[in-house]
C-alpha atoms as a PDB file:
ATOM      1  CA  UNK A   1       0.000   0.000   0.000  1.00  0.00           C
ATOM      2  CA  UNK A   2       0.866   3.888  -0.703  1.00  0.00           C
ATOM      3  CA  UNK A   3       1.064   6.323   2.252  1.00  0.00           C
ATOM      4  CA  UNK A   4      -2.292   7.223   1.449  1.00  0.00           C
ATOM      5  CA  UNK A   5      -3.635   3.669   3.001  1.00  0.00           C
ATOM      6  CA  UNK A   6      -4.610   2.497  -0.839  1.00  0.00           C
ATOM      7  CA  UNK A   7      -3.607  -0.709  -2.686  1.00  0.00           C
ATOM      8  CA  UNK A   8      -1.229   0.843  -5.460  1.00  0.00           C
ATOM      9  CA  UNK A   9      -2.303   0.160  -8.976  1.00  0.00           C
ATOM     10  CA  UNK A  10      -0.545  -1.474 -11.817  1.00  0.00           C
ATOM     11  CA  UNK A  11      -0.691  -0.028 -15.257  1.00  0.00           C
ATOM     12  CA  UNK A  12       1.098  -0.608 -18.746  1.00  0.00           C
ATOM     13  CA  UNK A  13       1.070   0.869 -22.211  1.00  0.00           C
ATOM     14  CA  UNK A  14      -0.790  -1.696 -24.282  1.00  0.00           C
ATOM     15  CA  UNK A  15      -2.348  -1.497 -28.021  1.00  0.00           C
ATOM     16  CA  UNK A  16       0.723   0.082 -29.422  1.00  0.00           C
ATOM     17  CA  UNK A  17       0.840  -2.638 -32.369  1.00  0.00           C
ATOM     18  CA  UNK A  18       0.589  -1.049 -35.541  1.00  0.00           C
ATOM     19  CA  UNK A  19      -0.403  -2.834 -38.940  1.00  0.00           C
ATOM     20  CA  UNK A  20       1.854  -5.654 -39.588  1.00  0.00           C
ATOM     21  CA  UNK A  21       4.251  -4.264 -37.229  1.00  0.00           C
ATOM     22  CA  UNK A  22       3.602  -5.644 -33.786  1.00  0.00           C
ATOM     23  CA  UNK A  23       4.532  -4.432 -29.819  1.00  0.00           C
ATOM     24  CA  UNK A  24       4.304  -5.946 -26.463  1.00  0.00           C
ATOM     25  CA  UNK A  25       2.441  -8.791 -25.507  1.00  0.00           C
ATOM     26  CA  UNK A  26      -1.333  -7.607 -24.541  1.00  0.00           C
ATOM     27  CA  UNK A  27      -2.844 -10.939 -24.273  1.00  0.00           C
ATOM     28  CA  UNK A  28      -0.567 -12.295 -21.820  1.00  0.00           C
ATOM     29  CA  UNK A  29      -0.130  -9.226 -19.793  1.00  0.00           C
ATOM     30  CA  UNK A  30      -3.700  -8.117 -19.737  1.00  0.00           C
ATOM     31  CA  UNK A  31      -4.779  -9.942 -16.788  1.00  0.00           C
ATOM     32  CA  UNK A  32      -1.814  -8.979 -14.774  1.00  0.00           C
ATOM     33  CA  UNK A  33      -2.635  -5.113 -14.838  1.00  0.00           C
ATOM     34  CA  UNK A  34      -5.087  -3.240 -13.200  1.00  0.00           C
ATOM     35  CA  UNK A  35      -5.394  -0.308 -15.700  1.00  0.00           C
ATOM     36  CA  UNK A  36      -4.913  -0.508 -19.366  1.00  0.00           C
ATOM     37  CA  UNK A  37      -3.164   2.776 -21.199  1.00  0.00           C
ATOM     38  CA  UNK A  38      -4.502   2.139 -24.872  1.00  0.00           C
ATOM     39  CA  UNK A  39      -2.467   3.568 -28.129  1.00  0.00           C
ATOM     40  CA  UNK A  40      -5.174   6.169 -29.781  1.00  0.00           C
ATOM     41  CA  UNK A  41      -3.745   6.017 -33.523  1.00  0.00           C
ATOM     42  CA  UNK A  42      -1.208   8.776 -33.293  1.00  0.00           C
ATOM     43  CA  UNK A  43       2.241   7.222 -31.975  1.00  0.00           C
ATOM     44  CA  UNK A  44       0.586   3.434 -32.827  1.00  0.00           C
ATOM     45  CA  UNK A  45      -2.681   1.529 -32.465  1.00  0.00           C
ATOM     46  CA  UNK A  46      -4.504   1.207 -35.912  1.00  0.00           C
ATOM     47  CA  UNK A  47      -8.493   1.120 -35.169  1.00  0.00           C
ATOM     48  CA  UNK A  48      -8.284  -2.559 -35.173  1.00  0.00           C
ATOM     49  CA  UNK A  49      -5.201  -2.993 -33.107  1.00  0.00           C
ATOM     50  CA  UNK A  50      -7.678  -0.209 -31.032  1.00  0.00           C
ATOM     51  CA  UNK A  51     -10.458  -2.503 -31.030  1.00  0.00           C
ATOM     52  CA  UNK A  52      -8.883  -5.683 -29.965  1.00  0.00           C
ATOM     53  CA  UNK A  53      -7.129  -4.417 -26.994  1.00  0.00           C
ATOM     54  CA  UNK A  54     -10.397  -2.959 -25.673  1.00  0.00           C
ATOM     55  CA  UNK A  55     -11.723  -6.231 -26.445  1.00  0.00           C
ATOM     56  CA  UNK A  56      -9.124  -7.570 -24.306  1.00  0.00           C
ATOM     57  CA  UNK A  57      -9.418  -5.361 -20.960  1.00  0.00           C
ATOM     58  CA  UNK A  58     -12.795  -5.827 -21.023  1.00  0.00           C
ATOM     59  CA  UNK A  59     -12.396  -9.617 -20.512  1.00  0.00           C
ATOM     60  CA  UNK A  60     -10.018  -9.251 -18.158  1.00  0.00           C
ATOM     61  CA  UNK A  61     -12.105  -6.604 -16.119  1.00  0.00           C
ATOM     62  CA  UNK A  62      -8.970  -3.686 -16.290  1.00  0.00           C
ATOM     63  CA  UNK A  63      -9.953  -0.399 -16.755  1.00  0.00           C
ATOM     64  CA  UNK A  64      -9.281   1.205 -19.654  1.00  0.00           C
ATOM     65  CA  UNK A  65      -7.167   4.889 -20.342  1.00  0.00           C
ATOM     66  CA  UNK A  66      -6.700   6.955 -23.528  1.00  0.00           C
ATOM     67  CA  UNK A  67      -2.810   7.391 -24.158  1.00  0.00           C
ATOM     68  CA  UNK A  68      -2.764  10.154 -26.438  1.00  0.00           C
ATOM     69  CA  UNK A  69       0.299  11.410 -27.947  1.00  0.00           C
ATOM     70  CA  UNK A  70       1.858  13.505 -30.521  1.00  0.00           C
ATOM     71  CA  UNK A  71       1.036  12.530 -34.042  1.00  0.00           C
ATOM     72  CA  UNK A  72       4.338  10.733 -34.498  1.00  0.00           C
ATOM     73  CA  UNK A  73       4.019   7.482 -35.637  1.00  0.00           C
ATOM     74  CA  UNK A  74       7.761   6.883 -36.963  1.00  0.00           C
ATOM     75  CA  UNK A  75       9.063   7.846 -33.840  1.00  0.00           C
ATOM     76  CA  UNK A  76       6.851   6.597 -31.534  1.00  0.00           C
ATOM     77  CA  UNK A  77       5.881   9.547 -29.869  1.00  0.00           C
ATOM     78  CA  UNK A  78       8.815   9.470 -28.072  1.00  0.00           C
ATOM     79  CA  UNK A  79       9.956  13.018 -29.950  1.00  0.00           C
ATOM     80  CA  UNK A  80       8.695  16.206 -28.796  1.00  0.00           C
ATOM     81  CA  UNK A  81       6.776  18.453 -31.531  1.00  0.00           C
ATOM     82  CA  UNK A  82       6.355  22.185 -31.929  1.00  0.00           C
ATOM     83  CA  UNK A  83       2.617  21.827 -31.227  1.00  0.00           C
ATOM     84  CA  UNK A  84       0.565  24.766 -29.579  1.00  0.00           C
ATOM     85  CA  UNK A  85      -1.723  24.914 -26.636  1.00  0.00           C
ATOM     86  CA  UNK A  86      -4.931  24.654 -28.861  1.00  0.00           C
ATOM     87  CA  UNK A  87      -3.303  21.836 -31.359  1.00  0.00           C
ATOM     88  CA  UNK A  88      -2.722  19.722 -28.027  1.00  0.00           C
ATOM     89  CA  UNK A  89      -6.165  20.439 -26.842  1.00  0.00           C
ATOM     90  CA  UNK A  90      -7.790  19.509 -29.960  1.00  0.00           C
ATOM     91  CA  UNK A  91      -5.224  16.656 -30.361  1.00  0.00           C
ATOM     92  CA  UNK A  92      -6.103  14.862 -26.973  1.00  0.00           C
ATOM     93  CA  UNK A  93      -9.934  15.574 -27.208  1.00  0.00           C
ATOM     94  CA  UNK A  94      -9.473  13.706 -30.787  1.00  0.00           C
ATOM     95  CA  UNK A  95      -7.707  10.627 -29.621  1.00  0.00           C
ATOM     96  CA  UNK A  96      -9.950  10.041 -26.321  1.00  0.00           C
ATOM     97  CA  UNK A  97     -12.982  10.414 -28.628  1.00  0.00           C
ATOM     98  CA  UNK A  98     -11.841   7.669 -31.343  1.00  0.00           C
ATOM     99  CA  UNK A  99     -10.229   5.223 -28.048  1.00  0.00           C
ATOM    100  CA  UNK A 100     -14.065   5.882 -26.341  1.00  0.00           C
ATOM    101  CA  UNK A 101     -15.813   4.762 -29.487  1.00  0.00           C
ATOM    102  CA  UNK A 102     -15.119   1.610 -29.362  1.00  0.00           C
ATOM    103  CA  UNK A 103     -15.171   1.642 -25.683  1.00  0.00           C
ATOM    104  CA  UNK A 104     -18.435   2.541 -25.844  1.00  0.00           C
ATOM    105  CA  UNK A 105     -19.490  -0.209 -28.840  1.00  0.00           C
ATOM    106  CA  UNK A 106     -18.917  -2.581 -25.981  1.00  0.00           C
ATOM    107  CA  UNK A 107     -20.906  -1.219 -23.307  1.00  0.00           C
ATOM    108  CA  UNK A 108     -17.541   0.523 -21.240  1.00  0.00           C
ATOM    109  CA  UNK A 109     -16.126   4.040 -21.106  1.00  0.00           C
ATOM    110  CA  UNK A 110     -12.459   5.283 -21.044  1.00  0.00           C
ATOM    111  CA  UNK A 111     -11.756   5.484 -17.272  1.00  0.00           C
ATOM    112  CA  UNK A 112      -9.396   8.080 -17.503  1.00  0.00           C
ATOM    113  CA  UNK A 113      -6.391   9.881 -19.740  1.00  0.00           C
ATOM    114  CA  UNK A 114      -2.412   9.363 -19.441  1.00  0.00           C
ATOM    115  CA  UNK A 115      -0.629  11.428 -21.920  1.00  0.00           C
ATOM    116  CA  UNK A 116       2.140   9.043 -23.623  1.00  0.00           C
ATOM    117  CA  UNK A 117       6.117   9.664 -23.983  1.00  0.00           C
ATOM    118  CA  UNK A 118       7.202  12.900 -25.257  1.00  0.00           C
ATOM    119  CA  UNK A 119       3.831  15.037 -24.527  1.00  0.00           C
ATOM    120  CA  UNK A 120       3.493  13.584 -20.904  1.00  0.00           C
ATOM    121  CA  UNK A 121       7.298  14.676 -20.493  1.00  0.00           C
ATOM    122  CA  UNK A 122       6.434  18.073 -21.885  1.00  0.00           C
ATOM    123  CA  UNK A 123       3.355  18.833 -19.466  1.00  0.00           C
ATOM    124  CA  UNK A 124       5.928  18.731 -16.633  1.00  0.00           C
ATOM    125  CA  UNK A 125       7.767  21.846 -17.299  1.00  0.00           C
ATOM    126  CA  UNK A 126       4.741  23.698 -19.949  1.00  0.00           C
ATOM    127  CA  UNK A 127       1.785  25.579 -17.645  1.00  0.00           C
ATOM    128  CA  UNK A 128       0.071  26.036 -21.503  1.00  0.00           C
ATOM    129  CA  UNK A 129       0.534  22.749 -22.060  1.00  0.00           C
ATOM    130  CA  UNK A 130      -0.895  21.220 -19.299  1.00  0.00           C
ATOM    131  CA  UNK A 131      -4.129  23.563 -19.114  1.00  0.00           C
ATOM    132  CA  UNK A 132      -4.427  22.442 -22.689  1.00  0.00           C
ATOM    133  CA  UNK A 133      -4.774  18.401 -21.343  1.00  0.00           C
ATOM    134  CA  UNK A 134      -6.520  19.234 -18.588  1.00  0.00           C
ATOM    135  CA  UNK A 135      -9.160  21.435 -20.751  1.00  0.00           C
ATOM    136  CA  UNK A 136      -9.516  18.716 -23.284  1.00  0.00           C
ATOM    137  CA  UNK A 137     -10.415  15.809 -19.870  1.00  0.00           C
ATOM    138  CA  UNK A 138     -13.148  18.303 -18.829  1.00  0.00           C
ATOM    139  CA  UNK A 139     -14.313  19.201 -21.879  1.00  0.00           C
ATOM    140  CA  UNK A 140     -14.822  15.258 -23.167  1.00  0.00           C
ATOM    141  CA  UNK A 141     -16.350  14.074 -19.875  1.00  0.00           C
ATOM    142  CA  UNK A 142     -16.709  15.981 -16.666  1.00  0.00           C
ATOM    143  CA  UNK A 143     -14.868  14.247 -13.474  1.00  0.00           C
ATOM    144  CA  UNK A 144     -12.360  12.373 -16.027  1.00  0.00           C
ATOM    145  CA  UNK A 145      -9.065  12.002 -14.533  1.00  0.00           C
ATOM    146  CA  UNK A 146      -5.857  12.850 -15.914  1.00  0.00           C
ATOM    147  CA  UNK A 147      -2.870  10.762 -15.166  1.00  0.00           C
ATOM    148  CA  UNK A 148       0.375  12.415 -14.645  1.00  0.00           C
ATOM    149  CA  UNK A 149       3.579  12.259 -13.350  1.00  0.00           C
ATOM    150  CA  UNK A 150       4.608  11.987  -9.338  1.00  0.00           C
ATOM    151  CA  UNK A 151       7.085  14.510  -8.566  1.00  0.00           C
ATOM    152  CA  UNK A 152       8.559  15.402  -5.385  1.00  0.00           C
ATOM    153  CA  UNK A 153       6.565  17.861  -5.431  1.00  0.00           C
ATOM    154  CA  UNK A 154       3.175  18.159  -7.346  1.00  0.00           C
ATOM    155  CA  UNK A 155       2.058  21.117  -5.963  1.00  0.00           C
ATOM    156  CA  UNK A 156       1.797  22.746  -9.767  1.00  0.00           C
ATOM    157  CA  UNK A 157       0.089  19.825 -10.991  1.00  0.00           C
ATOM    158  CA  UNK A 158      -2.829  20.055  -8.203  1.00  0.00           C
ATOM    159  CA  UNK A 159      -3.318  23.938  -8.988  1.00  0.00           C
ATOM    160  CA  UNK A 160      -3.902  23.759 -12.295  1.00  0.00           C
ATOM    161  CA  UNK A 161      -5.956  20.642 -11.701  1.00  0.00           C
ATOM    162  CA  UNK A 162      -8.296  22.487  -9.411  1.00  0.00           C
ATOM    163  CA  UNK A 163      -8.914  25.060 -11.842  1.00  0.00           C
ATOM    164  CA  UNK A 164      -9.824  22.682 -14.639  1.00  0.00           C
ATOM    165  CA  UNK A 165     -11.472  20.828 -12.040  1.00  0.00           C
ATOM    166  CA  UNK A 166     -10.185  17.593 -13.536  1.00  0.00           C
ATOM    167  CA  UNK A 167      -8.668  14.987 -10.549  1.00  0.00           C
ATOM    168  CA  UNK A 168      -5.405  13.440 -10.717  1.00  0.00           C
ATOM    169  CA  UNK A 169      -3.771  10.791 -10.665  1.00  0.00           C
ATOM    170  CA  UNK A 170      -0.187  10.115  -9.514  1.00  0.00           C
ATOM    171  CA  UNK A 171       1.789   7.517 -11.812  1.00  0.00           C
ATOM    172  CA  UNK A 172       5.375   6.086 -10.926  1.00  0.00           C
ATOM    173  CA  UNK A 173       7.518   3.979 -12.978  1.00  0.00           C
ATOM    174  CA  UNK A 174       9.400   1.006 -11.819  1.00  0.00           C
ATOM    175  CA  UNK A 175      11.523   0.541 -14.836  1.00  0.00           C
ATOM    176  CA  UNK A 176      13.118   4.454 -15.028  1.00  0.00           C
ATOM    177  CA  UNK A 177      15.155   6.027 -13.598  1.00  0.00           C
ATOM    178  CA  UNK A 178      14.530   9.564 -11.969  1.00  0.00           C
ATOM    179  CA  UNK A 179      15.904  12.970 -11.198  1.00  0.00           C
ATOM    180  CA  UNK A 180      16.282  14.118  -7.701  1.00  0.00           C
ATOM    181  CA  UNK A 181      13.087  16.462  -8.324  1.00  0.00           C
ATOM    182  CA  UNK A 182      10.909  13.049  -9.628  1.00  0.00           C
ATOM    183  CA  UNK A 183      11.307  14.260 -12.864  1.00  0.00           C
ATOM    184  CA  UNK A 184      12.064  10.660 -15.562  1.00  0.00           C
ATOM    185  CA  UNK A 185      15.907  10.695 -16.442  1.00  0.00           C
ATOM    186  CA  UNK A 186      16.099  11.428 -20.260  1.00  0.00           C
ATOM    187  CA  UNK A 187      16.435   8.047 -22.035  1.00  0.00           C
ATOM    188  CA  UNK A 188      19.078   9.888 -23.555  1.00  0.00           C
ATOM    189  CA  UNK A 189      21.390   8.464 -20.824  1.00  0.00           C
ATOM    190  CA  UNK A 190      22.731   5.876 -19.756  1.00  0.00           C
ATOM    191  CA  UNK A 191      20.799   3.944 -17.619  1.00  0.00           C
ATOM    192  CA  UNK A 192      17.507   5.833 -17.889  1.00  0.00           C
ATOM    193  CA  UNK A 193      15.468   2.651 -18.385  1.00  0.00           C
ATOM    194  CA  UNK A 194      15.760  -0.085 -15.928  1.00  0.00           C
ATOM    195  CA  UNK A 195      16.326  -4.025 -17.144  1.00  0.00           C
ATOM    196  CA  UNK A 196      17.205  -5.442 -14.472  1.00  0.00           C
ATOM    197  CA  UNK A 197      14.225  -7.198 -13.146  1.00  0.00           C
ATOM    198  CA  UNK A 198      15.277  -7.419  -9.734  1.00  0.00           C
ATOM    199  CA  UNK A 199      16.140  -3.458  -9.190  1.00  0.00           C
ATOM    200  CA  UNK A 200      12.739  -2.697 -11.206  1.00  0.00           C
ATOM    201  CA  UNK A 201      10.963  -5.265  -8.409  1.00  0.00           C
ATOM    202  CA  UNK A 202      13.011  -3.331  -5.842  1.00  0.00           C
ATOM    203  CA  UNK A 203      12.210   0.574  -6.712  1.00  0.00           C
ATOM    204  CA  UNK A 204       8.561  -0.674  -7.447  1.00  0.00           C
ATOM    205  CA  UNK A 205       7.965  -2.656  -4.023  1.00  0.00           C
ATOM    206  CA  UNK A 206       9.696   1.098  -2.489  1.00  0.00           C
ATOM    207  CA  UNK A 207       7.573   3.176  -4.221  1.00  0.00           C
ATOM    208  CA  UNK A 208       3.967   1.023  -3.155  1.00  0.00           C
ATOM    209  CA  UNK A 209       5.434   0.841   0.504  1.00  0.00           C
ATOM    210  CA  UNK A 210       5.813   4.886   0.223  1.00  0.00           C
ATOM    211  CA  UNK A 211       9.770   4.196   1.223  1.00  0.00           C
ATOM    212  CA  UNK A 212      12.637   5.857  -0.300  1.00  0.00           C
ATOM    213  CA  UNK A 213      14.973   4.226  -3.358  1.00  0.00           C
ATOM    214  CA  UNK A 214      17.896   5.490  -4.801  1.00  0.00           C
ATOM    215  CA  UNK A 215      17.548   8.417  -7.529  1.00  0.00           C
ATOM    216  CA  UNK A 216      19.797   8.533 -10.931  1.00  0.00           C
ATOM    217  CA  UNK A 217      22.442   9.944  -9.103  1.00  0.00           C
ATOM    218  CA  UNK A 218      22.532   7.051  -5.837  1.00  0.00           C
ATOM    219  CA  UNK A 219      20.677   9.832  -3.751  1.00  0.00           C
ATOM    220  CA  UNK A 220      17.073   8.744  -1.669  1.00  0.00           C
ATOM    221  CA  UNK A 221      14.103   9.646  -3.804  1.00  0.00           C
ATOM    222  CA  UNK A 222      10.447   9.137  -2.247  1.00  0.00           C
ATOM    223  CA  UNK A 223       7.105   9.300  -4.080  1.00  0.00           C
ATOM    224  CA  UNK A 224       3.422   9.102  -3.205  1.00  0.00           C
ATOM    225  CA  UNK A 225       1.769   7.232  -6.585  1.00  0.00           C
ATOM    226  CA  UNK A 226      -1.333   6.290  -7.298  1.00  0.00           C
ATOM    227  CA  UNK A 227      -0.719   3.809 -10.024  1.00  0.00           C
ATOM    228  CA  UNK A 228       2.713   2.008 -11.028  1.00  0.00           C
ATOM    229  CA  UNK A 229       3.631   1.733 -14.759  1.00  0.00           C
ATOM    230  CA  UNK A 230       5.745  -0.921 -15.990  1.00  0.00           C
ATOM    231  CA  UNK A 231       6.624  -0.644 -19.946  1.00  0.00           C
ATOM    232  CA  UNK A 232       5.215  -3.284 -22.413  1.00  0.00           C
ATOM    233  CA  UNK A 233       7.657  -2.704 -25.059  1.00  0.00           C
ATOM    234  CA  UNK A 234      11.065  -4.517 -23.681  1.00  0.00           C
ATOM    235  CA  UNK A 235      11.605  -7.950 -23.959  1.00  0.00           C
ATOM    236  CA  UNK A 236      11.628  -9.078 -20.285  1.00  0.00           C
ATOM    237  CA  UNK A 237       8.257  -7.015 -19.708  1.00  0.00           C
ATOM    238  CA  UNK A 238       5.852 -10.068 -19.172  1.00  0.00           C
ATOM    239  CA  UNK A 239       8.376 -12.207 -16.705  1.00  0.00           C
ATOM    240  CA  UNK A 240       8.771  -8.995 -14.654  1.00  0.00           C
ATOM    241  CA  UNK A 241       4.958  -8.455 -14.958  1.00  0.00           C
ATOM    242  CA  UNK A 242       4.512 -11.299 -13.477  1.00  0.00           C
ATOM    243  CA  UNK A 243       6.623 -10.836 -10.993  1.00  0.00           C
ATOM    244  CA  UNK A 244       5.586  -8.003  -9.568  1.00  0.00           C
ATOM    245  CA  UNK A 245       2.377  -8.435  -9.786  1.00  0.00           C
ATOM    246  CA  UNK A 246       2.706 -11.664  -7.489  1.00  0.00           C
ATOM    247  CA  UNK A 247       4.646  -8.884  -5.249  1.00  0.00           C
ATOM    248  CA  UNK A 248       2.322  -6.267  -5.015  1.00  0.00           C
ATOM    249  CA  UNK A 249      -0.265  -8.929  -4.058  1.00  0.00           C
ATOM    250  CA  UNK A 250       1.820  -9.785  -1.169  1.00  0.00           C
ATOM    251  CA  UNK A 251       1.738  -6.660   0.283  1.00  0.00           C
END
């Protein structure tokens, strides 16, 4: 459990196949998770890659979020774009609409809205930015939440989220590494991305205990998260999966 007394959630980027070109493993990892971040069409997820993987978290009874993202297919999203305040707005509100479609063709609703790579980076340090996402959650649904980075200190994130009135919620990752201010380290360096499954087990068992773990630079880090993200596009993501979800259930 988090400090807050909760049973901290586990979530993973899923439907990010695209055409012939395929990522991750959603069937296998679907019933591990607790919340679903589903590809909207603009860094991957064609509407039938879409489709399926709503299919699939429906079985499995995992709720389902919009992972919008630049339009950026080649790269992945993972690239940052010159896009304004309204383009991201209009952007967002676009890709939760097409992800709730089919959501809605099989009698569910997108449960709430993580930003992917490169755009969820960017609403860390852009005010315009982040009104922008927040705008776009109240406009499409009132009371949806927005899913965004735990910091050391969110106390930005929680202004601007009470004048949207959108709520929050506080992710973590157990596979990155982090600043000393919570911010991700770029993947840039070395070591940004965790594959050692027994430190990601490690910083992930910290982070749902609320206890410290060593930042990028050896230094104690703590966070207070909501939900716990473990990436679905390295090879070793399923056996660690499975791992710590048999860990987090032991808590």
């Amino acid at each position: 459990m988090n400090d807050t007394g909760r049973r901290i959630l586990l979530n993973c980027d899923m439907g990010e196949s695209f055409g012939a070109w395929r990522m991750g493993d959603d069937v296998h990892s679907m019933p591990l998770v607790d919340q679903a971040n589903l590809a909207c069409g603009f860094h991957a997820g064609d509407p039938l890659t879409m489709l399926r993987a709503v299919e699939l978290a429906v079985r499995h009874g995992v709720s389902i979020g919009a992972h919008p993202a630049y339009p950026d297919l080649s790269g992945f999203g993972r690239r940052s774009l010159a896009c304004s305040a309204e383009e991201v707005h209009a952007m967002v509100l676009y890709q939760i609409g097409a992800l709730d479609a089919f959501c809605r063709s099989l009698g569910t609703q997108v449960a709430y809205v993580k930003p992917h790579g490169a755009l969820y980076n960017d609403l860390v340090g852009d005010d315009e930015l982040l009104r922008a996402v927040l705008d776009a959650c109240a406009a499409y649904r009132k009371g949806l939440p927005l899913m965004v980075l735990a910091l050391a200190d969110n106390g930005r994130e929680l202004e601007l989220a009470d004048e949207a009135d959108v709520p929050l919620l506080f992710e973590a990752f157990a596979d990155r590494a982090y600043l000393p201010d919570g911010r991700l380290a770029p993947r840039r360096l070395g070591g940004a991305v965790h594959h050692d499954p027994q430190r990601i087990i490690e910083q992930a068992l910290a982070i749902a205990r609320g206890e410290a773990f060593p930042d990028y630079d050896g230094n104690p880090l703590r966070l207070t998260a909501d939900s716990l993200c473990v990436h679905g596009d390295n090879p070793q993501s399923l056996a660690v999966l499975r791992r710590l979800r048999a860990a987090l259930d032991s808590l």
